[in-house]
PDB file of N, CA and C in Angstrom:
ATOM      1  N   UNK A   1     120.959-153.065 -80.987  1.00  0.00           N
ATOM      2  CA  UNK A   1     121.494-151.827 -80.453  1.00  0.00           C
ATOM      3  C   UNK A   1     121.255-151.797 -78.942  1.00  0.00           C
ATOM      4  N   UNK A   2     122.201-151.329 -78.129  1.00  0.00           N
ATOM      5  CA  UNK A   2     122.230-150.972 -76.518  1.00  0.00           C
ATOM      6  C   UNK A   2     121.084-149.844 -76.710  1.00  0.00           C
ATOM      7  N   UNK A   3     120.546-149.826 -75.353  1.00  0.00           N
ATOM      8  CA  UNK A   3     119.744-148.767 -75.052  1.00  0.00           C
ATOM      9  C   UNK A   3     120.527-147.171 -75.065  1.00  0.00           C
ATOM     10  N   UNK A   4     122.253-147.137 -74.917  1.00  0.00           N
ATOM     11  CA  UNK A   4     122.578-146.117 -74.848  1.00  0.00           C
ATOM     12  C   UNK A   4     122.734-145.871 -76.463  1.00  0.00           C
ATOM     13  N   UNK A   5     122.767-146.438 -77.357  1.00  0.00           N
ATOM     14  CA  UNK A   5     122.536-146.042 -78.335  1.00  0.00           C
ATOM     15  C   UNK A   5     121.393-145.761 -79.424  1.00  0.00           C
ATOM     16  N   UNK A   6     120.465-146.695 -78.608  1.00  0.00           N
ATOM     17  CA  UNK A   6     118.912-145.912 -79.449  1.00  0.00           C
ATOM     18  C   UNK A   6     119.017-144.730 -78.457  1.00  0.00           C
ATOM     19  N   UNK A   7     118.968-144.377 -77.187  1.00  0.00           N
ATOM     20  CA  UNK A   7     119.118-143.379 -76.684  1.00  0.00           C
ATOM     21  C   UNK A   7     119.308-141.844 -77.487  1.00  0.00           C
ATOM     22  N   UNK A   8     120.892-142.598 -77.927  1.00  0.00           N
ATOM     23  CA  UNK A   8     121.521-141.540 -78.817  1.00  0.00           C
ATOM     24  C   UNK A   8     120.743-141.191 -79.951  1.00  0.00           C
ATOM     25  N   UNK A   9     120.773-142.394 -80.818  1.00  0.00           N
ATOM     26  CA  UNK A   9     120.183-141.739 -82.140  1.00  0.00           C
ATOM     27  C   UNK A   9     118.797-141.475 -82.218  1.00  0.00           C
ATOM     28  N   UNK A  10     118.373-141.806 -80.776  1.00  0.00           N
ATOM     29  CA  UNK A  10     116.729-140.816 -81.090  1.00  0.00           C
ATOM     30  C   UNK A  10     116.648-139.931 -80.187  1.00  0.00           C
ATOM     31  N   UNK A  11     117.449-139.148 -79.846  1.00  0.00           N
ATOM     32  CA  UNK A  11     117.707-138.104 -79.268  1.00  0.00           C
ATOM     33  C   UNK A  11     116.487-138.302 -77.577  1.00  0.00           C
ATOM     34  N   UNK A  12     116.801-139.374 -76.921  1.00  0.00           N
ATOM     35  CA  UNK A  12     115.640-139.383 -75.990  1.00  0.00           C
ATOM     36  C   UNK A  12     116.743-140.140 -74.855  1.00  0.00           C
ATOM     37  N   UNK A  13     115.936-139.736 -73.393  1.00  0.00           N
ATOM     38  CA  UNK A  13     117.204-140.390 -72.593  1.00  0.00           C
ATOM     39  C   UNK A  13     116.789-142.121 -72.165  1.00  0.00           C
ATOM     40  N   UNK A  14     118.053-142.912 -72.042  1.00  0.00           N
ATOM     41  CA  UNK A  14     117.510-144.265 -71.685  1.00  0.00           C
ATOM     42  C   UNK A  14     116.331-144.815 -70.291  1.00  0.00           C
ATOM     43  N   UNK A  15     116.309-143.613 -69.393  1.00  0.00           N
ATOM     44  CA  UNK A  15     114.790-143.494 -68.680  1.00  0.00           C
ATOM     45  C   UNK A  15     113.613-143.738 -69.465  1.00  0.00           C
ATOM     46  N   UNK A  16     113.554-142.485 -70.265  1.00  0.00           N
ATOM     47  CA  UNK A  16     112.306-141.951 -71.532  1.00  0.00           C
ATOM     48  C   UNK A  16     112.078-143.584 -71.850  1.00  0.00           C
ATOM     49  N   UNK A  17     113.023-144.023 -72.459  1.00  0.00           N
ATOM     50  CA  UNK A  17     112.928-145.312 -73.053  1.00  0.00           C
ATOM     51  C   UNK A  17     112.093-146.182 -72.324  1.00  0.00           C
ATOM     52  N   UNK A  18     113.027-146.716 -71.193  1.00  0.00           N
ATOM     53  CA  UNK A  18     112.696-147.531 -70.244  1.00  0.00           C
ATOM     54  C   UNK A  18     111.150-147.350 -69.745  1.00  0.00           C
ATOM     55  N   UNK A  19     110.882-146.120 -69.572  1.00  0.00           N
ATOM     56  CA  UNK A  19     109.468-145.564 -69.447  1.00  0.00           C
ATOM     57  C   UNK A  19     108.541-146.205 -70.103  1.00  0.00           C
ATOM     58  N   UNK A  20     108.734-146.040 -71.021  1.00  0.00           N
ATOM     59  CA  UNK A  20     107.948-145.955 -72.307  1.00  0.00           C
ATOM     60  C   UNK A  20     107.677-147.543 -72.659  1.00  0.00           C
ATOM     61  N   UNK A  21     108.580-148.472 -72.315  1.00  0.00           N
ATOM     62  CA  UNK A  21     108.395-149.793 -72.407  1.00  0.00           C
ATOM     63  C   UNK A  21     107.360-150.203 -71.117  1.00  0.00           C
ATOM     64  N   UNK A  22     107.966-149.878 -70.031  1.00  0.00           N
ATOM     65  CA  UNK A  22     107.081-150.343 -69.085  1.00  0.00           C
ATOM     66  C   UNK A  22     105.505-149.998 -68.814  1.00  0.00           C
ATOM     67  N   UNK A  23     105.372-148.821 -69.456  1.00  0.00           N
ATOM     68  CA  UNK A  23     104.041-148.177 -69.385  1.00  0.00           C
ATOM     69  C   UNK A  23     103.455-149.246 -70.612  1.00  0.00           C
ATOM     70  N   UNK A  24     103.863-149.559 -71.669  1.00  0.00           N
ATOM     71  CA  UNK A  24     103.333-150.173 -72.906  1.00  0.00           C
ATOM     72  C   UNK A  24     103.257-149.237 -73.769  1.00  0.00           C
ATOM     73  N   UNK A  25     104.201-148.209 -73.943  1.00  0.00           N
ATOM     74  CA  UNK A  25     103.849-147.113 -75.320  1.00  0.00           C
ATOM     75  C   UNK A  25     104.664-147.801 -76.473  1.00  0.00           C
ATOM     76  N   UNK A  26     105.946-148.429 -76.063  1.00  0.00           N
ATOM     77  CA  UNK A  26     106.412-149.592 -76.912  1.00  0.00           C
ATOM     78  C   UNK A  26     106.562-151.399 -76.230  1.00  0.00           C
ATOM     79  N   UNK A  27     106.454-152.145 -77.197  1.00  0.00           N
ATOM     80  CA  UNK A  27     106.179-153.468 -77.042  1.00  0.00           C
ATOM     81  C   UNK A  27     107.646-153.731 -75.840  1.00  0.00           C
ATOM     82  N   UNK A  28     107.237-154.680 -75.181  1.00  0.00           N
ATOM     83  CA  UNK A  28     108.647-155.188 -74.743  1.00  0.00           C
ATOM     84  C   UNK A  28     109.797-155.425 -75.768  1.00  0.00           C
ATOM     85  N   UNK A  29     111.072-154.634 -75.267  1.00  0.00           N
ATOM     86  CA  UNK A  29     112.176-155.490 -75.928  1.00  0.00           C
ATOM     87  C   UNK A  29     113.107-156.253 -75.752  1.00  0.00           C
ATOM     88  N   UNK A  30     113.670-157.184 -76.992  1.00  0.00           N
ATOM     89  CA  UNK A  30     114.111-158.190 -77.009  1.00  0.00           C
ATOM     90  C   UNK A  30     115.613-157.823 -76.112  1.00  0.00           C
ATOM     91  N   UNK A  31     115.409-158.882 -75.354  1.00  0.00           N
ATOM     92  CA  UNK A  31     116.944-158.870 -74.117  1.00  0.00           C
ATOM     93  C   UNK A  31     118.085-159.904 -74.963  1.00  0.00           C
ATOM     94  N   UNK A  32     119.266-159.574 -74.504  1.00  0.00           N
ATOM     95  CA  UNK A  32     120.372-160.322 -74.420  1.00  0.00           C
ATOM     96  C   UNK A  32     120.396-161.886 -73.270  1.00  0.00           C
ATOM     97  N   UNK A  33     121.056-162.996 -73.515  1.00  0.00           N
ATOM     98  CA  UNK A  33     121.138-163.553 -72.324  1.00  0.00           C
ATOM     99  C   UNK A  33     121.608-163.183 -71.150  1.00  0.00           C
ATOM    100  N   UNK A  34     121.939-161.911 -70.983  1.00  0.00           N
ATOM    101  CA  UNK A  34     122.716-161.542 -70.103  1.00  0.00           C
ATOM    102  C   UNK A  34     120.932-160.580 -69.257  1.00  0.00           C
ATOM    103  N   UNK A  35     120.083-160.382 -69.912  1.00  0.00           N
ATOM    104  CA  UNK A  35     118.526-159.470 -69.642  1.00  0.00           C
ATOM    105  C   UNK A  35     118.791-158.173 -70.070  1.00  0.00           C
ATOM    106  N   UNK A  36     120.159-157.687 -70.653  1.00  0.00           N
ATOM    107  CA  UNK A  36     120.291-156.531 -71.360  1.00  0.00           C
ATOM    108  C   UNK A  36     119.074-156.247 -72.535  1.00  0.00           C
ATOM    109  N   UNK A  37     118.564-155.145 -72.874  1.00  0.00           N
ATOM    110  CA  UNK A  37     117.964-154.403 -73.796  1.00  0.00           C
ATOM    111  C   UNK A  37     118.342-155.019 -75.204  1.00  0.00           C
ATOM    112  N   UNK A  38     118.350-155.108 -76.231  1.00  0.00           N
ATOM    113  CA  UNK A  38     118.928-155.206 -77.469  1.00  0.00           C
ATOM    114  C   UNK A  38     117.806-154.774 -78.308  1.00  0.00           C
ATOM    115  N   UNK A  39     118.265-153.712 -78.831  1.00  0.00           N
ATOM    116  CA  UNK A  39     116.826-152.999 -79.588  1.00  0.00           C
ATOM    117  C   UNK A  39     117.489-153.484 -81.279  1.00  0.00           C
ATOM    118  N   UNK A  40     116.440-154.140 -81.620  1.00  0.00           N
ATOM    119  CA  UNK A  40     116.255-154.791 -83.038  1.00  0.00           C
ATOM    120  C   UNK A  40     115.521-153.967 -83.960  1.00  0.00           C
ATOM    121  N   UNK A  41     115.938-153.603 -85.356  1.00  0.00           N
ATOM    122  CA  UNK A  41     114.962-153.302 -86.164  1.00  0.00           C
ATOM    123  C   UNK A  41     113.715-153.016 -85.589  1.00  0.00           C
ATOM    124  N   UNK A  42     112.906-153.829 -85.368  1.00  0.00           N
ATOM    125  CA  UNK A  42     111.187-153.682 -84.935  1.00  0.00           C
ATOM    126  C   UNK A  42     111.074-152.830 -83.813  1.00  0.00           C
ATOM    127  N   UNK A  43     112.068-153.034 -82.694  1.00  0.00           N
ATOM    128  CA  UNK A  43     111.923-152.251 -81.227  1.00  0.00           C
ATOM    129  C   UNK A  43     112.360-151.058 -82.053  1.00  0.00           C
ATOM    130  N   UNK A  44     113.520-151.043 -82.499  1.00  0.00           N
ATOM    131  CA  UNK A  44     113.839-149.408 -83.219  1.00  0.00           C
ATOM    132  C   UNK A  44     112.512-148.745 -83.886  1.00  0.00           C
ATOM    133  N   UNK A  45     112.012-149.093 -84.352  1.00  0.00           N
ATOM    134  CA  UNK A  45     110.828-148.809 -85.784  1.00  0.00           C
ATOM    135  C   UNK A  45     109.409-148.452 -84.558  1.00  0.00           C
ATOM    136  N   UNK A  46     109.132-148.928 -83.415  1.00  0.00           N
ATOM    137  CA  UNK A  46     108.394-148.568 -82.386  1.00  0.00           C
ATOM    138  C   UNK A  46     108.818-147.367 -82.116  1.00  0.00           C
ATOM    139  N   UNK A  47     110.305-147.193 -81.690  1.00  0.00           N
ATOM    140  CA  UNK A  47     110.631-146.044 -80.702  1.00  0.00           C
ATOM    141  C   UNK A  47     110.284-144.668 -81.752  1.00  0.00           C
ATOM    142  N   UNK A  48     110.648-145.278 -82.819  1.00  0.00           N
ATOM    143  CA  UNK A  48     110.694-144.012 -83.889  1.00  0.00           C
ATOM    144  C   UNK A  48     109.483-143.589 -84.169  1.00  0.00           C
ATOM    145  N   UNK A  49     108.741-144.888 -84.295  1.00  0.00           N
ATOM    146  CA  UNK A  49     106.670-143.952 -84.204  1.00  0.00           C
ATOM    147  C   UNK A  49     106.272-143.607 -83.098  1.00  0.00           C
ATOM    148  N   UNK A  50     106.591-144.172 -81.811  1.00  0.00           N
ATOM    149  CA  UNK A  50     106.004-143.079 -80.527  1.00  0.00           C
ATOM    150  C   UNK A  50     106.740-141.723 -80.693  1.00  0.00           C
ATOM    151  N   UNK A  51     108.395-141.833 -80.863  1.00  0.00           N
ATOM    152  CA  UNK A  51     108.691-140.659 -80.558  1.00  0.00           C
ATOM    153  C   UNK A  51     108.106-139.119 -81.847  1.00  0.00           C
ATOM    154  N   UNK A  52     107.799-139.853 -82.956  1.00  0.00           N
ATOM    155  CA  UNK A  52     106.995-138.771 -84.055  1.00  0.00           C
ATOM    156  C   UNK A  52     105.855-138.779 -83.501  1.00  0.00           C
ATOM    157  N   UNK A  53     104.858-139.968 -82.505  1.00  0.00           N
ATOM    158  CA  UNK A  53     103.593-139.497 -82.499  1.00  0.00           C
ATOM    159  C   UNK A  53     103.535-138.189 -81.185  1.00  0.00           C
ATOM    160  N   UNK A  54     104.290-138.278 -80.523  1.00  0.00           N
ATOM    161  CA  UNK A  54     104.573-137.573 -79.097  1.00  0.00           C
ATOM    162  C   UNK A  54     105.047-136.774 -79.666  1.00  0.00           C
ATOM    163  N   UNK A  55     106.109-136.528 -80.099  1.00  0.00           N
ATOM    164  CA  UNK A  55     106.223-134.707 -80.872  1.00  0.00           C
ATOM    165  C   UNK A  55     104.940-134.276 -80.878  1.00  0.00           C
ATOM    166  N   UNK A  56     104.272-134.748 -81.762  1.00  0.00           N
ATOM    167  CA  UNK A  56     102.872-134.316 -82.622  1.00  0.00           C
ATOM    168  C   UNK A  56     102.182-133.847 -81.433  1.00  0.00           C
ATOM    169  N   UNK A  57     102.019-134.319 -80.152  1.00  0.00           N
ATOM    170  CA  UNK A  57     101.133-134.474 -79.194  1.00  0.00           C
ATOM    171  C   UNK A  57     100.031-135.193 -79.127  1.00  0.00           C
ATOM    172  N   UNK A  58     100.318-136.523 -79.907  1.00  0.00           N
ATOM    173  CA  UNK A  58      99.522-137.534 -79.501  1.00  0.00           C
ATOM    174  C   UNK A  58      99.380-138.313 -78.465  1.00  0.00           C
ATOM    175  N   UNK A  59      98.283-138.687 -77.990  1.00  0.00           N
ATOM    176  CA  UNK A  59      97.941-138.899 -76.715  1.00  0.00           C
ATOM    177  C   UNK A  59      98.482-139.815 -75.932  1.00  0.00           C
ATOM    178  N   UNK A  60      98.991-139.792 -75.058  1.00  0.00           N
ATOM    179  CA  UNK A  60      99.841-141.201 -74.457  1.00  0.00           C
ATOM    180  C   UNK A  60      98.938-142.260 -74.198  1.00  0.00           C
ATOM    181  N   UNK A  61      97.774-141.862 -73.706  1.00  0.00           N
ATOM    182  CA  UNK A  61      96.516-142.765 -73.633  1.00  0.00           C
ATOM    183  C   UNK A  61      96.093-143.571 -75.005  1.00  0.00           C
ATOM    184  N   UNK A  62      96.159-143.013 -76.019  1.00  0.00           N
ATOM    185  CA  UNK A  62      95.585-143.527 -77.349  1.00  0.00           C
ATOM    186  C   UNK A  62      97.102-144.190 -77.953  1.00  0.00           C
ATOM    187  N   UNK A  63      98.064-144.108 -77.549  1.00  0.00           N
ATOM    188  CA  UNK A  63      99.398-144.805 -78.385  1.00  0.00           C
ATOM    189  C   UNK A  63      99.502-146.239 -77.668  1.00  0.00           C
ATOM    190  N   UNK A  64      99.304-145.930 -75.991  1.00  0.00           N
ATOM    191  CA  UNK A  64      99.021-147.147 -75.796  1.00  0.00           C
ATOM    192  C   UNK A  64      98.073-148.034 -75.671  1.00  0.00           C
ATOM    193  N   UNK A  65      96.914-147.664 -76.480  1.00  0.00           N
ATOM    194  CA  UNK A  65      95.871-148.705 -76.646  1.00  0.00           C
ATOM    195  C   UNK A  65      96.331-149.121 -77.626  1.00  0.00           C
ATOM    196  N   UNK A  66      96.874-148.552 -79.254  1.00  0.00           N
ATOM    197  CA  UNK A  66      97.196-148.953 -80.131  1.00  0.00           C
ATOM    198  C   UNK A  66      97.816-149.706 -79.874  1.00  0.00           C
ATOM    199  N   UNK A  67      99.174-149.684 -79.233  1.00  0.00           N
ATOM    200  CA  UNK A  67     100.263-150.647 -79.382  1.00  0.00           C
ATOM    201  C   UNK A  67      99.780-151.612 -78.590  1.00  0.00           C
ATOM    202  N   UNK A  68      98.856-152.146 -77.674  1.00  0.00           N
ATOM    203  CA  UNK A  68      98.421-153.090 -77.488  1.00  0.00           C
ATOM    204  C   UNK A  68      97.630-153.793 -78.290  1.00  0.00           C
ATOM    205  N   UNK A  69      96.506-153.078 -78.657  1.00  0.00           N
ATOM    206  CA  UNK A  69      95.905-153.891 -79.941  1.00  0.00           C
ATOM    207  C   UNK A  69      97.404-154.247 -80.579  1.00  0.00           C
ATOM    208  N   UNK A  70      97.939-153.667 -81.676  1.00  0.00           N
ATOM    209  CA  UNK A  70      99.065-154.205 -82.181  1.00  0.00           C
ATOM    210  C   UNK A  70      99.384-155.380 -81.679  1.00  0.00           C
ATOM    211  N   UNK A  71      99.762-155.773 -80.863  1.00  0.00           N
ATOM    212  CA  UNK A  71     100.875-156.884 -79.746  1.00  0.00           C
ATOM    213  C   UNK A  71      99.850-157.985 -79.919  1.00  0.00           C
ATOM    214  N   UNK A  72      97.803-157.933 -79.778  1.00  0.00           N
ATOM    215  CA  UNK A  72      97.656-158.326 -79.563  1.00  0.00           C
ATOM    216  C   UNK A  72      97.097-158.993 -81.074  1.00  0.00           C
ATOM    217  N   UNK A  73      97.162-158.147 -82.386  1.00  0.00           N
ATOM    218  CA  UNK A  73      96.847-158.690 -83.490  1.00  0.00           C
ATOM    219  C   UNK A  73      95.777-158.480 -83.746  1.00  0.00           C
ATOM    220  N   UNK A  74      94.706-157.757 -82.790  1.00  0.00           N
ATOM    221  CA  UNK A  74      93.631-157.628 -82.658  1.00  0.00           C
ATOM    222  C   UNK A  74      92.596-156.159 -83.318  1.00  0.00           C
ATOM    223  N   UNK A  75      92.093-155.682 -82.900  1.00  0.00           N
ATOM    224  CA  UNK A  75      91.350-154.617 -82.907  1.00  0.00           C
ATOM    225  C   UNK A  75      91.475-153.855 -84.189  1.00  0.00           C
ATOM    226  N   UNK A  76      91.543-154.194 -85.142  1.00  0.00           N
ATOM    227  CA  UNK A  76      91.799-153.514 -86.786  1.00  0.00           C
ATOM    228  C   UNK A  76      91.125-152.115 -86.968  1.00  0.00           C
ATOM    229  N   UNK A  77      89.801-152.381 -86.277  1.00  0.00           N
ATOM    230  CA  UNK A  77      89.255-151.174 -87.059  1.00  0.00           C
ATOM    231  C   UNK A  77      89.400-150.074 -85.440  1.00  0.00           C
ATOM    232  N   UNK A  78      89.362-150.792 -84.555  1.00  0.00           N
ATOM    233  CA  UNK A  78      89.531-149.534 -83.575  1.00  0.00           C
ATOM    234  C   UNK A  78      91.399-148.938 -83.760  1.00  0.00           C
ATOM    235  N   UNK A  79      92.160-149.570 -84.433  1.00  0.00           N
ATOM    236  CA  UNK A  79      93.486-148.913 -84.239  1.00  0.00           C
ATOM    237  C   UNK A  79      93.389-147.880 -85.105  1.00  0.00           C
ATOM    238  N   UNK A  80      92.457-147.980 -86.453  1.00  0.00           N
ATOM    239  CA  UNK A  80      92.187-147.483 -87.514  1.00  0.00           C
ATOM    240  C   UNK A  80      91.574-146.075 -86.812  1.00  0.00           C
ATOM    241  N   UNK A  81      90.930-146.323 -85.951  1.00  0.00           N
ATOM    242  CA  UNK A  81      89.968-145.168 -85.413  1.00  0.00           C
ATOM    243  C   UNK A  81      90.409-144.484 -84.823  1.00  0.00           C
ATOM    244  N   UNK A  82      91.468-145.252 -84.172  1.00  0.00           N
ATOM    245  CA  UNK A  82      92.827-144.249 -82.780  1.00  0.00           C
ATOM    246  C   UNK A  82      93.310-143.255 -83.823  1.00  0.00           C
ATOM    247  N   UNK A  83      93.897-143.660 -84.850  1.00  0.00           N
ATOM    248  CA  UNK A  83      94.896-142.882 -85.361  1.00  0.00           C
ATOM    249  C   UNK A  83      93.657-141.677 -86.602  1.00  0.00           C
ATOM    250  N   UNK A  84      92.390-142.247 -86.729  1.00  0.00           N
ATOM    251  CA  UNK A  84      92.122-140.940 -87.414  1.00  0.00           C
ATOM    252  C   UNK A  84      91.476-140.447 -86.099  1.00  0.00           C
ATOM    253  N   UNK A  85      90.946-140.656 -84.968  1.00  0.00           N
ATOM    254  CA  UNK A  85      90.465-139.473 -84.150  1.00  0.00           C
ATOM    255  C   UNK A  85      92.073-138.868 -83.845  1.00  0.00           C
ATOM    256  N   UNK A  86      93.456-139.206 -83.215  1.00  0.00           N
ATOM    257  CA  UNK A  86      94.094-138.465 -83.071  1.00  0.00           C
ATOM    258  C   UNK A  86      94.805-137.630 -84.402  1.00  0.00           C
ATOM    259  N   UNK A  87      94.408-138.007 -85.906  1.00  0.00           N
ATOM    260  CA  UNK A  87      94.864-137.111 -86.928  1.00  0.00           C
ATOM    261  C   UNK A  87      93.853-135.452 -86.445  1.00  0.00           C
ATOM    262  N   UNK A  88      92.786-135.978 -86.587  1.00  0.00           N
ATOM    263  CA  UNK A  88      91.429-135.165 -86.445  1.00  0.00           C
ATOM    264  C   UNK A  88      92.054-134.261 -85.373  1.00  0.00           C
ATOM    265  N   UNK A  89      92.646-134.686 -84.113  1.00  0.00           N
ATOM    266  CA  UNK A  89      92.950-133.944 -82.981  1.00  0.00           C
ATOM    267  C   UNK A  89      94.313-133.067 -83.488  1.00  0.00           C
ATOM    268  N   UNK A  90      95.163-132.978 -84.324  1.00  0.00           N
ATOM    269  CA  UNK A  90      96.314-132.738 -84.619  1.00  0.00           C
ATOM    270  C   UNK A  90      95.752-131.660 -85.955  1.00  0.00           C
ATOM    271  N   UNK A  91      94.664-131.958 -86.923  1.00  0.00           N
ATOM    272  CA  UNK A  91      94.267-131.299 -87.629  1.00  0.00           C
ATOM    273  C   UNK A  91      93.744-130.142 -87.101  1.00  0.00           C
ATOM    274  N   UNK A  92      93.039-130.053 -85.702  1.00  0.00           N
ATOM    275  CA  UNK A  92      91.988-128.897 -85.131  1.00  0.00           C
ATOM    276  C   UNK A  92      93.436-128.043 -84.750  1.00  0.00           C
ATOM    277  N   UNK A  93      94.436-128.710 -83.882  1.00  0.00           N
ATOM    278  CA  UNK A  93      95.721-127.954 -83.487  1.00  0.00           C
ATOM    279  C   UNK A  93      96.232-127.521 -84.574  1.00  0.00           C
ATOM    280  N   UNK A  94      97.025-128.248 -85.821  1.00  0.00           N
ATOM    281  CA  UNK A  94      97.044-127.271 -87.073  1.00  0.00           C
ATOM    282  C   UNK A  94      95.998-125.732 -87.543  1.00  0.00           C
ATOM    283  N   UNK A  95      95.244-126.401 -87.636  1.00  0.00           N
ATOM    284  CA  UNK A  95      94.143-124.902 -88.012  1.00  0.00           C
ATOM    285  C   UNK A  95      94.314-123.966 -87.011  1.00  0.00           C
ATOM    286  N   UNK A  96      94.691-123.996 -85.124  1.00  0.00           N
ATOM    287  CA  UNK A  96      94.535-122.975 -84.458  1.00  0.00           C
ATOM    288  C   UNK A  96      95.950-122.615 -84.969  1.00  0.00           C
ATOM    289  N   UNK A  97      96.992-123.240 -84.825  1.00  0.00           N
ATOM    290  CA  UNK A  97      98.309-122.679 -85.221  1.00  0.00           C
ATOM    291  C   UNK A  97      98.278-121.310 -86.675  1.00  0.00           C
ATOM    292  N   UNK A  98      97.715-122.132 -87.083  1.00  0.00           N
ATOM    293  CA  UNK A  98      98.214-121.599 -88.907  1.00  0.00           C
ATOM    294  C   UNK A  98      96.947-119.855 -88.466  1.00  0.00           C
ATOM    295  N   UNK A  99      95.960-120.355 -87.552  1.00  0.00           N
ATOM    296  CA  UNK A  99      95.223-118.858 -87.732  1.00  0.00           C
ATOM    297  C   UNK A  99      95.926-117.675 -86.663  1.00  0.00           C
ATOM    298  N   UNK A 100      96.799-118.454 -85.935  1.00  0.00           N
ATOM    299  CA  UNK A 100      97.461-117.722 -84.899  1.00  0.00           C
ATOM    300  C   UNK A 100      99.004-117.150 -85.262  1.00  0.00           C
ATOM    301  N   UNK A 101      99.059-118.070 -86.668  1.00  0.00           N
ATOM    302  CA  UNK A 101     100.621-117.513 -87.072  1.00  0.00           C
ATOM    303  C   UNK A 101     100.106-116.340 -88.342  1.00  0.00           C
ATOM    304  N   UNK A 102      99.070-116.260 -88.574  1.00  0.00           N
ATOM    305  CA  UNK A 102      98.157-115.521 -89.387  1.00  0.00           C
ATOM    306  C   UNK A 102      97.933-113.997 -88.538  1.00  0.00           C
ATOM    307  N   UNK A 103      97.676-114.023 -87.618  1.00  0.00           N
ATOM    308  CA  UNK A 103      97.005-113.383 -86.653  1.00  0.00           C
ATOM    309  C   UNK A 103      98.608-112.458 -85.839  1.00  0.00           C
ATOM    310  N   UNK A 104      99.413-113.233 -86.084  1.00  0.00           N
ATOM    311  CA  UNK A 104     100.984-112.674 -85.909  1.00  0.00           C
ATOM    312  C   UNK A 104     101.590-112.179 -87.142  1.00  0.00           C
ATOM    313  N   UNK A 105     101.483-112.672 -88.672  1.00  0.00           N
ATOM    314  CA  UNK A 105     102.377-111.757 -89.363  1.00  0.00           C
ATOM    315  C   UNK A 105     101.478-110.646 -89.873  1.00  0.00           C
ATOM    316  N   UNK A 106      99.823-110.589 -89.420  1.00  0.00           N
ATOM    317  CA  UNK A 106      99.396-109.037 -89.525  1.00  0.00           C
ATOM    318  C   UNK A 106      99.897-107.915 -88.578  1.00  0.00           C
ATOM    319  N   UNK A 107     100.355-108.620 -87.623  1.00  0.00           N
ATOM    320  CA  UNK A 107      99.956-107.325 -86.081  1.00  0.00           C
ATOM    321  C   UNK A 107     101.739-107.494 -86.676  1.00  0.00           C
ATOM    322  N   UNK A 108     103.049-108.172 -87.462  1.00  0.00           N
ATOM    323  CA  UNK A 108     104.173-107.774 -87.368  1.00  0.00           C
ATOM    324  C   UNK A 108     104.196-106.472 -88.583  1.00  0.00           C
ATOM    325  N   UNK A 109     103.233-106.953 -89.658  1.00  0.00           N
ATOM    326  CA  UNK A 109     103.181-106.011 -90.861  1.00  0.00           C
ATOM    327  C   UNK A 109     102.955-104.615 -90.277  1.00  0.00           C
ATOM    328  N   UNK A 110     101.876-104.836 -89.383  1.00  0.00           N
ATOM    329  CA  UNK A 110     101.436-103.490 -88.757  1.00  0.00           C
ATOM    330  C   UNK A 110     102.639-102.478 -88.713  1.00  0.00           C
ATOM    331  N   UNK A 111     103.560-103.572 -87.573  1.00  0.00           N
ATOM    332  CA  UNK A 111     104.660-102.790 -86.899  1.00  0.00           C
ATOM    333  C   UNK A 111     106.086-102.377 -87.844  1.00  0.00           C
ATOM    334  N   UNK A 112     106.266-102.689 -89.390  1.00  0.00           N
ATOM    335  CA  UNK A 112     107.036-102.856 -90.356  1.00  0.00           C
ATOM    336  C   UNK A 112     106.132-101.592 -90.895  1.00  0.00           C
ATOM    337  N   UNK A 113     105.063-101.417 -91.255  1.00  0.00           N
ATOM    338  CA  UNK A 113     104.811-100.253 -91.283  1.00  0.00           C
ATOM    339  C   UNK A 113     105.011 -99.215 -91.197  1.00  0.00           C
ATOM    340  N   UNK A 114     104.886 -99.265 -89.654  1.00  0.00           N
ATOM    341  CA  UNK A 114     105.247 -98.237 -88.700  1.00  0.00           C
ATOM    342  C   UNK A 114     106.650 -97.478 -88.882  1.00  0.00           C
ATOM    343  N   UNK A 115     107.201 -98.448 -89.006  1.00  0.00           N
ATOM    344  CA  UNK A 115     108.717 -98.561 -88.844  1.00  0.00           C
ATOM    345  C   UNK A 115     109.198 -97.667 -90.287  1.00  0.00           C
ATOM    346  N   UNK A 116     108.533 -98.000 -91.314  1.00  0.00           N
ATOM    347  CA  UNK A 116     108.813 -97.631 -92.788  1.00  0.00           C
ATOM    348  C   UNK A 116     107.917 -96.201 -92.906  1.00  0.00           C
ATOM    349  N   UNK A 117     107.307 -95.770 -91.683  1.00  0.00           N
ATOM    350  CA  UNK A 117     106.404 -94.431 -92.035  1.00  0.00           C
ATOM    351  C   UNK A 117     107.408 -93.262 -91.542  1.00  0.00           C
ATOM    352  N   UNK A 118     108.320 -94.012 -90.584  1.00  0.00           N
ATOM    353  CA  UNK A 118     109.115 -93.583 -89.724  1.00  0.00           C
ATOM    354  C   UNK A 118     110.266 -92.356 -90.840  1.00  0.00           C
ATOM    355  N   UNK A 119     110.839 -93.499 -91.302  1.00  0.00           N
ATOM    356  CA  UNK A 119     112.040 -93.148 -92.391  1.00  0.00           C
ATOM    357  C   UNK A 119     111.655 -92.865 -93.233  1.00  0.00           C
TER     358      UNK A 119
END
């Protein structure tokens, strides 16, 4: 696939991309003879786990240590460790969410209340 079309179907612009290779958040990808991009299965299957781990707000710092270990075949139990300290980090953000969306449909009940004391 051209870069304007992983582009497309992962909704990210071919900068983002390009970014993202050169920093090391994904492995280098495989070129054309021409030095064009050609994103293969595997480069696709990268873009698609940074771009779910970055939704999430996983750390750009910790994706690219992983994907280096990765590249390098190496580090088993520290990649193991990246991804449960950043679950752990995504779990503490879940719990503030869920007590803050908690903390919003009391103060809306309040106001549904209100509203129903009204009429």
């Amino acid at each position: 696939m051209t870069i304007g079309e992983v582009s497309e179907k992962y909704e990210m612009t071919a900068d983002t991309l390009r970014y993202y290779e050169r920093i090391g958040l994904i492995p280098p990808v495989p070129r054309n003879r021409n030095g064009i991009r050609n994103f293969d299965e595997t480069a696709c299957g990268w873009v698609s786990f940074v771009k779910c781990m970055r939704s999430a707000g996983v750390q750009i710092e910790a994706l690219i240590e992983y994907v280096s270990l990765m590249q390098a075949n190496t580090g088993i139990e520290r990649r193991r460790n990246i991804l449960i300290e950043q679950r752990a980090r995504l779990q503490k953000q879940a719990e503030h969410l869920k007590a803050t969306i908690e903390r919003l449909d009391y103060k809306i009940a309040n106001y549904e209340k209100l509203f129903a004391n009204k009429n």
